[in-house]
C-alpha atoms as a PDB file:
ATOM      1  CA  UNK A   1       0.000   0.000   0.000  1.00  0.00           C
ATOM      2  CA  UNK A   2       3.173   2.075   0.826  1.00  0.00           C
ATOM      3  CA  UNK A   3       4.295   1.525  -2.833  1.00  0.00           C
ATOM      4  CA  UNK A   4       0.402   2.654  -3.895  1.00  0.00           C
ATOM      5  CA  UNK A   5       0.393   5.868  -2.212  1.00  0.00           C
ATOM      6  CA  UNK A   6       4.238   7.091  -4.028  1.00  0.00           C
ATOM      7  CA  UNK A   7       2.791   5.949  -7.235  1.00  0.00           C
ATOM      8  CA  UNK A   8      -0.151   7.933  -6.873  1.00  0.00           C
ATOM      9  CA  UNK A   9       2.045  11.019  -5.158  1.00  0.00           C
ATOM     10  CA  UNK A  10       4.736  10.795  -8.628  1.00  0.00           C
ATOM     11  CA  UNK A  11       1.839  10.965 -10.742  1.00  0.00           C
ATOM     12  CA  UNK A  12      -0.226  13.889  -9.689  1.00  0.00           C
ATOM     13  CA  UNK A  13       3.336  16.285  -9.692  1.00  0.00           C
ATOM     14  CA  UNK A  14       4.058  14.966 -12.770  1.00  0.00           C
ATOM     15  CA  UNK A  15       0.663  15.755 -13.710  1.00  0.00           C
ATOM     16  CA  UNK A  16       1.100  19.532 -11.944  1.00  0.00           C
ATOM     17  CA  UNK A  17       3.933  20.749 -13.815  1.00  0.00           C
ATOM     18  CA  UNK A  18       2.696  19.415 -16.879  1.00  0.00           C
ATOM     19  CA  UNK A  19       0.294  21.573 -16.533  1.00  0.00           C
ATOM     20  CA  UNK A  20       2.077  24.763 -15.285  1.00  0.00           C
ATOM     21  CA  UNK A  21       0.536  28.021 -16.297  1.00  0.00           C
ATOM     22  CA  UNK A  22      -1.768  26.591 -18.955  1.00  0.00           C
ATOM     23  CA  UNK A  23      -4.321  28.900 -17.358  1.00  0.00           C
ATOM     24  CA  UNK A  24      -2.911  31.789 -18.719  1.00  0.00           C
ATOM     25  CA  UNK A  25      -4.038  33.880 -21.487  1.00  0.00           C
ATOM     26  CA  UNK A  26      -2.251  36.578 -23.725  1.00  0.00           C
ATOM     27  CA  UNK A  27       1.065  34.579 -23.738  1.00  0.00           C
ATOM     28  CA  UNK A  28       4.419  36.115 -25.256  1.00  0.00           C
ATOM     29  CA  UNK A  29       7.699  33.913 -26.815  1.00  0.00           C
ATOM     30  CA  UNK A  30       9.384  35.593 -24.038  1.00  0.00           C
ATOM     31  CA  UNK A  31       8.601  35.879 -20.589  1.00  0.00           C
ATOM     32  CA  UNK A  32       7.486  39.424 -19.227  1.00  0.00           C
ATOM     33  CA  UNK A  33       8.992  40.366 -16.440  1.00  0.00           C
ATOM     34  CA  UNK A  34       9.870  43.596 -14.540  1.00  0.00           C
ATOM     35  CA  UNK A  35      10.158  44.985 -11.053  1.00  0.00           C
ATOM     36  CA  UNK A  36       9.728  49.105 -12.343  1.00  0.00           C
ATOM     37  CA  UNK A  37       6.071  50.006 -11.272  1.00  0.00           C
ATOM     38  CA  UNK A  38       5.025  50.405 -14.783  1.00  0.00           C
ATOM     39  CA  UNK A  39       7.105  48.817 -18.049  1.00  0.00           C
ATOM     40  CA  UNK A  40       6.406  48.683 -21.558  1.00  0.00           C
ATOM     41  CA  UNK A  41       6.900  45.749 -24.342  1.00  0.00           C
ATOM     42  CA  UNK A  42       7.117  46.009 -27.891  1.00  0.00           C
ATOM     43  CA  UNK A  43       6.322  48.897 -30.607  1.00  0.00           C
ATOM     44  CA  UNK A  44       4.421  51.556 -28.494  1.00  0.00           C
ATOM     45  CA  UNK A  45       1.030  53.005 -30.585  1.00  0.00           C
ATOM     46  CA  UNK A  46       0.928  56.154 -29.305  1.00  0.00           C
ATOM     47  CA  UNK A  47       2.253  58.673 -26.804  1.00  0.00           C
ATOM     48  CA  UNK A  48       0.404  58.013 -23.905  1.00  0.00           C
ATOM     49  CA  UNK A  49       0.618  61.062 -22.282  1.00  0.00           C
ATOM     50  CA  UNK A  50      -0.634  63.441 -24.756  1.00  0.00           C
ATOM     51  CA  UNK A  51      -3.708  60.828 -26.010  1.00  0.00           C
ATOM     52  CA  UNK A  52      -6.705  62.517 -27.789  1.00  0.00           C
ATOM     53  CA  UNK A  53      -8.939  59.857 -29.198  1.00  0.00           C
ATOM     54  CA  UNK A  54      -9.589  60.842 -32.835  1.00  0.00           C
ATOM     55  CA  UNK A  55     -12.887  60.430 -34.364  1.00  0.00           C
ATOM     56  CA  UNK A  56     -12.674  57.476 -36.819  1.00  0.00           C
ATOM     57  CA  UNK A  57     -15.132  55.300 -39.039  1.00  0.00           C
ATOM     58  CA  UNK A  58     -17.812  52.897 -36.531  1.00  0.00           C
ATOM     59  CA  UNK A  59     -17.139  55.500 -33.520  1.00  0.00           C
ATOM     60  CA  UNK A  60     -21.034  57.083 -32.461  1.00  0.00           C
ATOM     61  CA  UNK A  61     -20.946  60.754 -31.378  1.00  0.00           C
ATOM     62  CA  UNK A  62     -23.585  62.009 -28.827  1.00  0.00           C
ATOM     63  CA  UNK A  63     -24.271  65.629 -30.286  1.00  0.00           C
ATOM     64  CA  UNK A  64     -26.093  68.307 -27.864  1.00  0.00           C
ATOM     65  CA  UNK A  65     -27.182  71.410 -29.073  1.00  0.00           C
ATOM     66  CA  UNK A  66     -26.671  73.493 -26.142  1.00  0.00           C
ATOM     67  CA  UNK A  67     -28.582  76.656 -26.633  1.00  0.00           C
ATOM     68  CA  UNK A  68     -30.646  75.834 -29.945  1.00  0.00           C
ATOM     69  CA  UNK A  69     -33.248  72.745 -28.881  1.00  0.00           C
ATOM     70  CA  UNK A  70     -34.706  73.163 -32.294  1.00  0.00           C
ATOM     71  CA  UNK A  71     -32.090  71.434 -34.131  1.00  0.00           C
ATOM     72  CA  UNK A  72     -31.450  68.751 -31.699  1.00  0.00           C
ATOM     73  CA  UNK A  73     -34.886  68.144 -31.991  1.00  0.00           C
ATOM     74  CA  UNK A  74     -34.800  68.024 -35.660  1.00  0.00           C
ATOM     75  CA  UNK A  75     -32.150  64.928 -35.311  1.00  0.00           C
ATOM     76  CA  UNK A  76     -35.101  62.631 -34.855  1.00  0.00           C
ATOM     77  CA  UNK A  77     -37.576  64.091 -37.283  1.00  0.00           C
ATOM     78  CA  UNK A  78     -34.928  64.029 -40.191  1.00  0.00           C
ATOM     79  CA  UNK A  79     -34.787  60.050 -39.890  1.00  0.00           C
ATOM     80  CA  UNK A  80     -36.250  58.155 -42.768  1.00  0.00           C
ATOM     81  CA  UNK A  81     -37.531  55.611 -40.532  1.00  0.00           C
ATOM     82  CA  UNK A  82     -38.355  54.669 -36.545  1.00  0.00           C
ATOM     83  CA  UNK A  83     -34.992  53.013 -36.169  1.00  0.00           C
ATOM     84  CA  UNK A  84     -32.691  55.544 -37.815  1.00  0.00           C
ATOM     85  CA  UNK A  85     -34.737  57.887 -35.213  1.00  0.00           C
ATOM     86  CA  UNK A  86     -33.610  55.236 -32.598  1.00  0.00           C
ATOM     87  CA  UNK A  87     -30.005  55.181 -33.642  1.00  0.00           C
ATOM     88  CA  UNK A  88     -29.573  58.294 -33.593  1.00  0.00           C
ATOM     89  CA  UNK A  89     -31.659  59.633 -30.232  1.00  0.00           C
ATOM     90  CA  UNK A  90     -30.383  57.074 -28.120  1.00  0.00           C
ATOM     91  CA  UNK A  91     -26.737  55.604 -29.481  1.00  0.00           C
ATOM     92  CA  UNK A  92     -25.883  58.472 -30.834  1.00  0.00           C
ATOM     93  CA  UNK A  93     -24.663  59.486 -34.816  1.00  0.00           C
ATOM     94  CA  UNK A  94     -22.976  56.943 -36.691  1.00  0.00           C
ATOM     95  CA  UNK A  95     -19.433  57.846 -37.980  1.00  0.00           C
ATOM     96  CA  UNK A  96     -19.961  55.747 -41.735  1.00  0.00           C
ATOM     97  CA  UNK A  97     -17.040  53.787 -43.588  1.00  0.00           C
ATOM     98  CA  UNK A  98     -16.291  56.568 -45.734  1.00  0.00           C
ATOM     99  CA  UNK A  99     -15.667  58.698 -42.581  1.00  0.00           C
ATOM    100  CA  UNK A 100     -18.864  60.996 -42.580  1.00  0.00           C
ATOM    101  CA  UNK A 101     -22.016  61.700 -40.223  1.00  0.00           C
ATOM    102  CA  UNK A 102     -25.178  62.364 -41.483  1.00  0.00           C
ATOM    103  CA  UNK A 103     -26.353  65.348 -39.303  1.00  0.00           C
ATOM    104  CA  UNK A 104     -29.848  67.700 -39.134  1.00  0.00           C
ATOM    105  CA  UNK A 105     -29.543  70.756 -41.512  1.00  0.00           C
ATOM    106  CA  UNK A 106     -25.875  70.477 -42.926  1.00  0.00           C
ATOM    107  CA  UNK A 107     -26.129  66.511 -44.215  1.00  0.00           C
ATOM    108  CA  UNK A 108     -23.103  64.824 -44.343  1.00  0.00           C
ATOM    109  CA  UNK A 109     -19.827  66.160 -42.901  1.00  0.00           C
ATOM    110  CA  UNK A 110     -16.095  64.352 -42.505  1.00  0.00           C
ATOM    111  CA  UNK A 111     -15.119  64.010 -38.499  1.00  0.00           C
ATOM    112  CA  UNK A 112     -13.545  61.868 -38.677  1.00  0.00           C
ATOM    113  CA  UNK A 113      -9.526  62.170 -37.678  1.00  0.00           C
ATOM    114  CA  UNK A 114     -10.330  64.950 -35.372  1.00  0.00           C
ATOM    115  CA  UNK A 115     -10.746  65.256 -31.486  1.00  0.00           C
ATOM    116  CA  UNK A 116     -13.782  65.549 -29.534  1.00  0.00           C
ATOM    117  CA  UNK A 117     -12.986  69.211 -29.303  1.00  0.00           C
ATOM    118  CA  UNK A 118     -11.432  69.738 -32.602  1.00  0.00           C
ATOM    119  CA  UNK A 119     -15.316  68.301 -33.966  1.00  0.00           C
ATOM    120  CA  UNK A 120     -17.509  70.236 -31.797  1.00  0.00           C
ATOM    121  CA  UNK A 121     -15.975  73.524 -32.883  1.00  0.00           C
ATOM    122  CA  UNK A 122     -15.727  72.254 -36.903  1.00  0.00           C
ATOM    123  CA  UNK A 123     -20.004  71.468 -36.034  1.00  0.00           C
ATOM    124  CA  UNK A 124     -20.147  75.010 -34.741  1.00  0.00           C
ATOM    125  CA  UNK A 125     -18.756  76.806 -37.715  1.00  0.00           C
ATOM    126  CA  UNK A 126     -20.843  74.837 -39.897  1.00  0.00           C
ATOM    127  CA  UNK A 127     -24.161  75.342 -38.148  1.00  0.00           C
ATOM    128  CA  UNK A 128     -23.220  79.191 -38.095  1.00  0.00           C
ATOM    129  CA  UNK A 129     -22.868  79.279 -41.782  1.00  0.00           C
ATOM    130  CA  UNK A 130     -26.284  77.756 -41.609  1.00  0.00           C
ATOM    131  CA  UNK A 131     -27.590  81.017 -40.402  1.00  0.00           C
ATOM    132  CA  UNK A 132     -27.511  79.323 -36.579  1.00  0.00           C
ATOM    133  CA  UNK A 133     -26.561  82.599 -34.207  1.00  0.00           C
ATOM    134  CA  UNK A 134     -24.368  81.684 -31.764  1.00  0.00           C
ATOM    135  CA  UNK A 135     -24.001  78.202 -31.521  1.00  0.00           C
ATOM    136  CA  UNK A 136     -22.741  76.031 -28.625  1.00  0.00           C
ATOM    137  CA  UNK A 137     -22.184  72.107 -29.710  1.00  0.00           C
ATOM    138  CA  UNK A 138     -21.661  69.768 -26.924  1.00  0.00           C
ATOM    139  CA  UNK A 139     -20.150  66.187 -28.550  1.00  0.00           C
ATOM    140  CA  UNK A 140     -19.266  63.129 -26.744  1.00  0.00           C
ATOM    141  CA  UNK A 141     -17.811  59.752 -28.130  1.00  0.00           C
ATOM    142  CA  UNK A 142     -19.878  57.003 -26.898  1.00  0.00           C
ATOM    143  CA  UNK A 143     -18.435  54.461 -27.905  1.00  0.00           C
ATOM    144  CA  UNK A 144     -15.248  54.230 -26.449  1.00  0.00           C
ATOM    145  CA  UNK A 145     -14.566  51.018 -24.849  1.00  0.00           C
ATOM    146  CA  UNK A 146     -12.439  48.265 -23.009  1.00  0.00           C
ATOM    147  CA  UNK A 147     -12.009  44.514 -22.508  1.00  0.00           C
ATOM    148  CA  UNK A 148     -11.346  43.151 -18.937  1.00  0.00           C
ATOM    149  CA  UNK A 149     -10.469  39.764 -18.764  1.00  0.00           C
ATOM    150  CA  UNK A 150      -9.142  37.634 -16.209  1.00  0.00           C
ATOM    151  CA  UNK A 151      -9.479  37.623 -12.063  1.00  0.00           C
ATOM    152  CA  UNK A 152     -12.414  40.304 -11.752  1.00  0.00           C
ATOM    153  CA  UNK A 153     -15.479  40.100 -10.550  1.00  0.00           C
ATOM    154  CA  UNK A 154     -17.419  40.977 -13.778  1.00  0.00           C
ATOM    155  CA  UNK A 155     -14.911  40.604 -16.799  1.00  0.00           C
ATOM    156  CA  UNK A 156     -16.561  41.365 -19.953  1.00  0.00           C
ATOM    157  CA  UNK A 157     -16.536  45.056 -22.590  1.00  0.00           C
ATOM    158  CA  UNK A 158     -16.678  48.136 -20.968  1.00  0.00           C
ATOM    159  CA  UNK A 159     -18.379  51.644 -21.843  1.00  0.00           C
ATOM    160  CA  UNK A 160     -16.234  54.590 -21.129  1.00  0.00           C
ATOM    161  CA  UNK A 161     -17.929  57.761 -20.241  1.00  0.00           C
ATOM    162  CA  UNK A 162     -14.612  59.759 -20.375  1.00  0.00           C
ATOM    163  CA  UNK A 163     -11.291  59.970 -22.614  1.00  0.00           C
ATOM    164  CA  UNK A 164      -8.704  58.849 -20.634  1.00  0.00           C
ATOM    165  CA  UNK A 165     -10.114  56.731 -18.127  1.00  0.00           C
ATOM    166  CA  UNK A 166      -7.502  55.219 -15.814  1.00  0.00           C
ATOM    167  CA  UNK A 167      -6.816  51.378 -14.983  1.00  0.00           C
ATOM    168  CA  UNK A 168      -7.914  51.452 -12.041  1.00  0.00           C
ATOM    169  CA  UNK A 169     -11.432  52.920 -12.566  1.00  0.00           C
ATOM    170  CA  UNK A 170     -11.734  50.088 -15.230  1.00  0.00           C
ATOM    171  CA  UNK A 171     -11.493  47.502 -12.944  1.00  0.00           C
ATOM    172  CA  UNK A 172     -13.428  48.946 -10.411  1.00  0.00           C
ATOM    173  CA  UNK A 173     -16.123  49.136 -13.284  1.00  0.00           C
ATOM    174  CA  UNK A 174     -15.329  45.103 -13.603  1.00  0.00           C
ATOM    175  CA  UNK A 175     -16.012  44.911 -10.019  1.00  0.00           C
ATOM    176  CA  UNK A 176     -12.679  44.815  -8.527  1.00  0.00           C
ATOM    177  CA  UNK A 177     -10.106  42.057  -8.636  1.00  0.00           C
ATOM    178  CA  UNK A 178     -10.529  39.054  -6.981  1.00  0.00           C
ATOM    179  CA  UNK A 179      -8.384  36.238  -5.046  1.00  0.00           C
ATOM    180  CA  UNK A 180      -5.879  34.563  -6.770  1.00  0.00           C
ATOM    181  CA  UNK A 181      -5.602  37.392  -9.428  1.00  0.00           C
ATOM    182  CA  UNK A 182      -1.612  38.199  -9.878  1.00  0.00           C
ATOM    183  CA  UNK A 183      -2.014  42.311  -8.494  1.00  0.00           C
ATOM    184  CA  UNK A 184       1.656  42.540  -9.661  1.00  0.00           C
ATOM    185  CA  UNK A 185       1.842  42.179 -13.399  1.00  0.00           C
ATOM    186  CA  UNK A 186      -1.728  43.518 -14.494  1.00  0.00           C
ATOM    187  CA  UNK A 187      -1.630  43.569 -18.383  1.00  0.00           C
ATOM    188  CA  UNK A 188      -2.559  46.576 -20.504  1.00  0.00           C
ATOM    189  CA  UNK A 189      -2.524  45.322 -24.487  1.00  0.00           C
ATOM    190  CA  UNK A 190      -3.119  47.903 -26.954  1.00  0.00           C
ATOM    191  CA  UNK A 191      -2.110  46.502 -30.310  1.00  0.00           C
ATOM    192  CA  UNK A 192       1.611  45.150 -30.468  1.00  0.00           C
ATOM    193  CA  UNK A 193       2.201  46.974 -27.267  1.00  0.00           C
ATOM    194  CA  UNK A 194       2.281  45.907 -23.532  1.00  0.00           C
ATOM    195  CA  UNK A 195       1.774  47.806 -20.703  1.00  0.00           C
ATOM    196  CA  UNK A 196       2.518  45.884 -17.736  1.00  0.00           C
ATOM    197  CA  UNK A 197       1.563  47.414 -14.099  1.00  0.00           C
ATOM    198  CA  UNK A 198       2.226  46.822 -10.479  1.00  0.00           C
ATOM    199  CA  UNK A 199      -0.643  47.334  -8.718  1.00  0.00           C
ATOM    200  CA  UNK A 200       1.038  46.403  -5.367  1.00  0.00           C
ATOM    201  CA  UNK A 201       2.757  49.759  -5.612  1.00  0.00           C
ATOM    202  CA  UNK A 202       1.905  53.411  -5.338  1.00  0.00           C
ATOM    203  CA  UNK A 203       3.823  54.868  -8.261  1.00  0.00           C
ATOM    204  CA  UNK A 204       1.498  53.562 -11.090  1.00  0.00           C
ATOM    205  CA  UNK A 205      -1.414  56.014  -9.972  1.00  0.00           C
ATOM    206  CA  UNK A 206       0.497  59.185 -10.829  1.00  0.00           C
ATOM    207  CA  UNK A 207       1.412  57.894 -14.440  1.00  0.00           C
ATOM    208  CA  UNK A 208      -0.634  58.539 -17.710  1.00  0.00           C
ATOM    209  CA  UNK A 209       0.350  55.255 -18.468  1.00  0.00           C
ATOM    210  CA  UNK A 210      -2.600  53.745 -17.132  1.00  0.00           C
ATOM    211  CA  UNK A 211      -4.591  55.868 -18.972  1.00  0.00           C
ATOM    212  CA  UNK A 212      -7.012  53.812 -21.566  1.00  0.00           C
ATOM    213  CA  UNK A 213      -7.670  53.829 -24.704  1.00  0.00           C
ATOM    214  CA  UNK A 214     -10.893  52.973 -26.865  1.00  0.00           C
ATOM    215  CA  UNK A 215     -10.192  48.795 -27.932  1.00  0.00           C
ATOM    216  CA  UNK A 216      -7.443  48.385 -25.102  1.00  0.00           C
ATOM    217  CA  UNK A 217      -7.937  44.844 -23.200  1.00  0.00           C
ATOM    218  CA  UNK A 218      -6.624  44.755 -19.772  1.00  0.00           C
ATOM    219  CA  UNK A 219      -5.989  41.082 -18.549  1.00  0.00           C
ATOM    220  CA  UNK A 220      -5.761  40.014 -14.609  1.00  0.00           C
ATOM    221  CA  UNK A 221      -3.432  36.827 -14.615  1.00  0.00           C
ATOM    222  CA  UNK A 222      -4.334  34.065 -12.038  1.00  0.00           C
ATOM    223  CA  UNK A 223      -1.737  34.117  -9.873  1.00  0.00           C
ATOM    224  CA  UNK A 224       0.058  30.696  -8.385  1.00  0.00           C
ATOM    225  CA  UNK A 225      -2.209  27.589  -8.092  1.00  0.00           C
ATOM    226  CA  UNK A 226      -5.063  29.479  -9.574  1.00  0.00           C
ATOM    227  CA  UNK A 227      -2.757  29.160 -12.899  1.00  0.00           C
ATOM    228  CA  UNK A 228      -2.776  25.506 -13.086  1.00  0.00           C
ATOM    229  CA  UNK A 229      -6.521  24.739 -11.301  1.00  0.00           C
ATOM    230  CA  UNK A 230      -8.927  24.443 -14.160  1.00  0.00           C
ATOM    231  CA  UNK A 231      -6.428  22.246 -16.434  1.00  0.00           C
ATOM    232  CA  UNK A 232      -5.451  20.165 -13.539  1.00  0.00           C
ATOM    233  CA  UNK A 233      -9.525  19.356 -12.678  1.00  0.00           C
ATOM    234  CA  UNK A 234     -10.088  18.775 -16.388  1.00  0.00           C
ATOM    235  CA  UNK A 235      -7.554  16.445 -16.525  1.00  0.00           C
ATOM    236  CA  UNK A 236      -8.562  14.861 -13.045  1.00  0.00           C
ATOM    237  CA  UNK A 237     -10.873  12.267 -14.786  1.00  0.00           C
ATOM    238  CA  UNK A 238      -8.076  10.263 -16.791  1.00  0.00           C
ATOM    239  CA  UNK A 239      -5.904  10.623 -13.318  1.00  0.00           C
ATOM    240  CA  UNK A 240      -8.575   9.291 -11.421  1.00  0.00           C
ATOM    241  CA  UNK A 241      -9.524   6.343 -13.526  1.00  0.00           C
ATOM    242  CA  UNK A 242      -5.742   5.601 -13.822  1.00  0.00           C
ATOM    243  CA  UNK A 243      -5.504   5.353  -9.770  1.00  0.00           C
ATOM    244  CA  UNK A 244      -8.711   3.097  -9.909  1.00  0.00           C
ATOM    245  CA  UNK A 245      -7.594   0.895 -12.154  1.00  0.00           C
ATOM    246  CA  UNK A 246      -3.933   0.691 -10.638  1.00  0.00           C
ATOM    247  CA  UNK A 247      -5.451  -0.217  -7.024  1.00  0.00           C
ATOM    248  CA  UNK A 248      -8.039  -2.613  -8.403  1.00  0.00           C
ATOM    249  CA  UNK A 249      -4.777  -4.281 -10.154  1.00  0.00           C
ATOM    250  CA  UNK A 250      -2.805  -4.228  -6.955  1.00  0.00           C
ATOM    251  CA  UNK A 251      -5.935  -5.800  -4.939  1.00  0.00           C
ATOM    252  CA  UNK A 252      -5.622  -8.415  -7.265  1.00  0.00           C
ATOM    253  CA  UNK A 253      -2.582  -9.722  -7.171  1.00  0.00           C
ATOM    254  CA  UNK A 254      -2.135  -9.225  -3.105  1.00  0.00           C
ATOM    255  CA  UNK A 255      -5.617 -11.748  -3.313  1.00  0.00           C
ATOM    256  CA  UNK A 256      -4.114 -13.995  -5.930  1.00  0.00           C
ATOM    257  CA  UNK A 257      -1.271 -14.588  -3.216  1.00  0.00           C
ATOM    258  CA  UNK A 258      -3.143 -14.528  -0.237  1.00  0.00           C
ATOM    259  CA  UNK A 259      -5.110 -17.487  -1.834  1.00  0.00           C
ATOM    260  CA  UNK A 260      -2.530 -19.220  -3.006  1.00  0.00           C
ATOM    261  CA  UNK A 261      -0.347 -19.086   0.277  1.00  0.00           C
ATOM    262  CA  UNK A 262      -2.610 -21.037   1.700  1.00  0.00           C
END
């Protein structure tokens, strides 16, 4: 029974480091690793601390009318049909493939490229060529978003109601982290670029580099025996049936001698 109880001990470490890290997603050829607060893989995108989004083709733009309700209400009654009035009352104005919005009065008009800022003052010189006195255009992007994946409490996409919205207000959004997520090496991956931050420290809070941008995913790594859980119980089964059948063979031959001691 001695010799039962190694055999089943060699197997399930075997079994363990066979398994090591298979949990994790978002893998590189190379290891990351760092012990800096906040450190940065491959070709950066953009320069994080001056980030604007720019308006570009599937975005939807939330478009007040600050002091002239007439033409915001005029957004719903120029739509050819009740969902084009739903599109664009509720989600907002479709930025199209060739880069224009359809808006009340003026028609079609190229955003896209510019900032939120850059837009709502283009809107306001068009809408004062329009004969429009004075007006004050209030534009949002609303459809920026994120992916959080990994140890939170409610991973999934992400609305952001602001440019620039930091990591930590993300996950907060996903609920928080949870146990067993690695708090050390969170993972910010924005095209061929990784951001990777220490949450265990102060310093990350005061950098820009946590700032978001619109399609960023942010992935919480289990952390230790979290890693290696959910292959190791889907591989349990086969381990299982391999011990059963080992024990009901060494019953068997301990009874074939017992019988034939005799």
């Amino acid at each position: 029974m001695r010799f039962t109880g190694l055999l089943c001990f060699v197997l399930f470490v075997l079994s363990s480091c066979s398994y090591k890290n298979k949990n994790t997603l978002f893998k590189t050829s190379k290891k990351l690793k760092s012990d800096n607060p906040i450190s940065v893989f491959g070709q950066a995108s953009s320069d994080t601390s001056t980030y604007r989004h720019r308006i570009k083709p599937g975005d939807r733009l939330q478009i007040r009318f600050l002091n002239n309700f007439d033409i915001g209400q005029a957004a719903g009654q120029s739509a050819t049909s009740q969902a084009n009035r739903d599109i664009n009352t509720d989600k907002g104005y479709l930025v199209n493939y060739d880069s224009t919005v359809t808006l009340p009065l003026i028609g079609r008009i190229n955003l896209a490229g510019q900032t939120r800022l850059e837009a709502a003052k283009n809107l306001e010189n068009k809408y004062t060529e329009w004969g429009i006195i004075n007006p004050i255009i209030d534009l949002n992007i609303a459809s920026l978003s994120v992916t959080v994946l990994g140890e939170v409490e409610s991973p999934g996409k992400i609305l952001l109601d602001k440019e620039n919205t930091s990591l930590v207000d993300a996950l907060a959004m996903a609920g928080g982290l949870i146990a067993g997520s690695k708090k050390s090496s969170i993972k910010i991956i924005r095209g061929k670029e990784i951001i990777l931050v220490n949450l265990k420290l102060i310093d990350p809070l005061y950098s820009p580099a946590i700032n978001l941008q619109d399609n960023d995913i942010v992935y919480v790594e289990p952390y230790g025996v979290k890693a290696t859980l959910e292959p190791i119980s889907a591989a349990s089964t086969g381990v299982t049936l391999l011990f059963t059948g080992l024990q009901a063979l060494l019953i068997s031959v301990q009874l074939f001698y017992l019988v034939n001691s005799r």
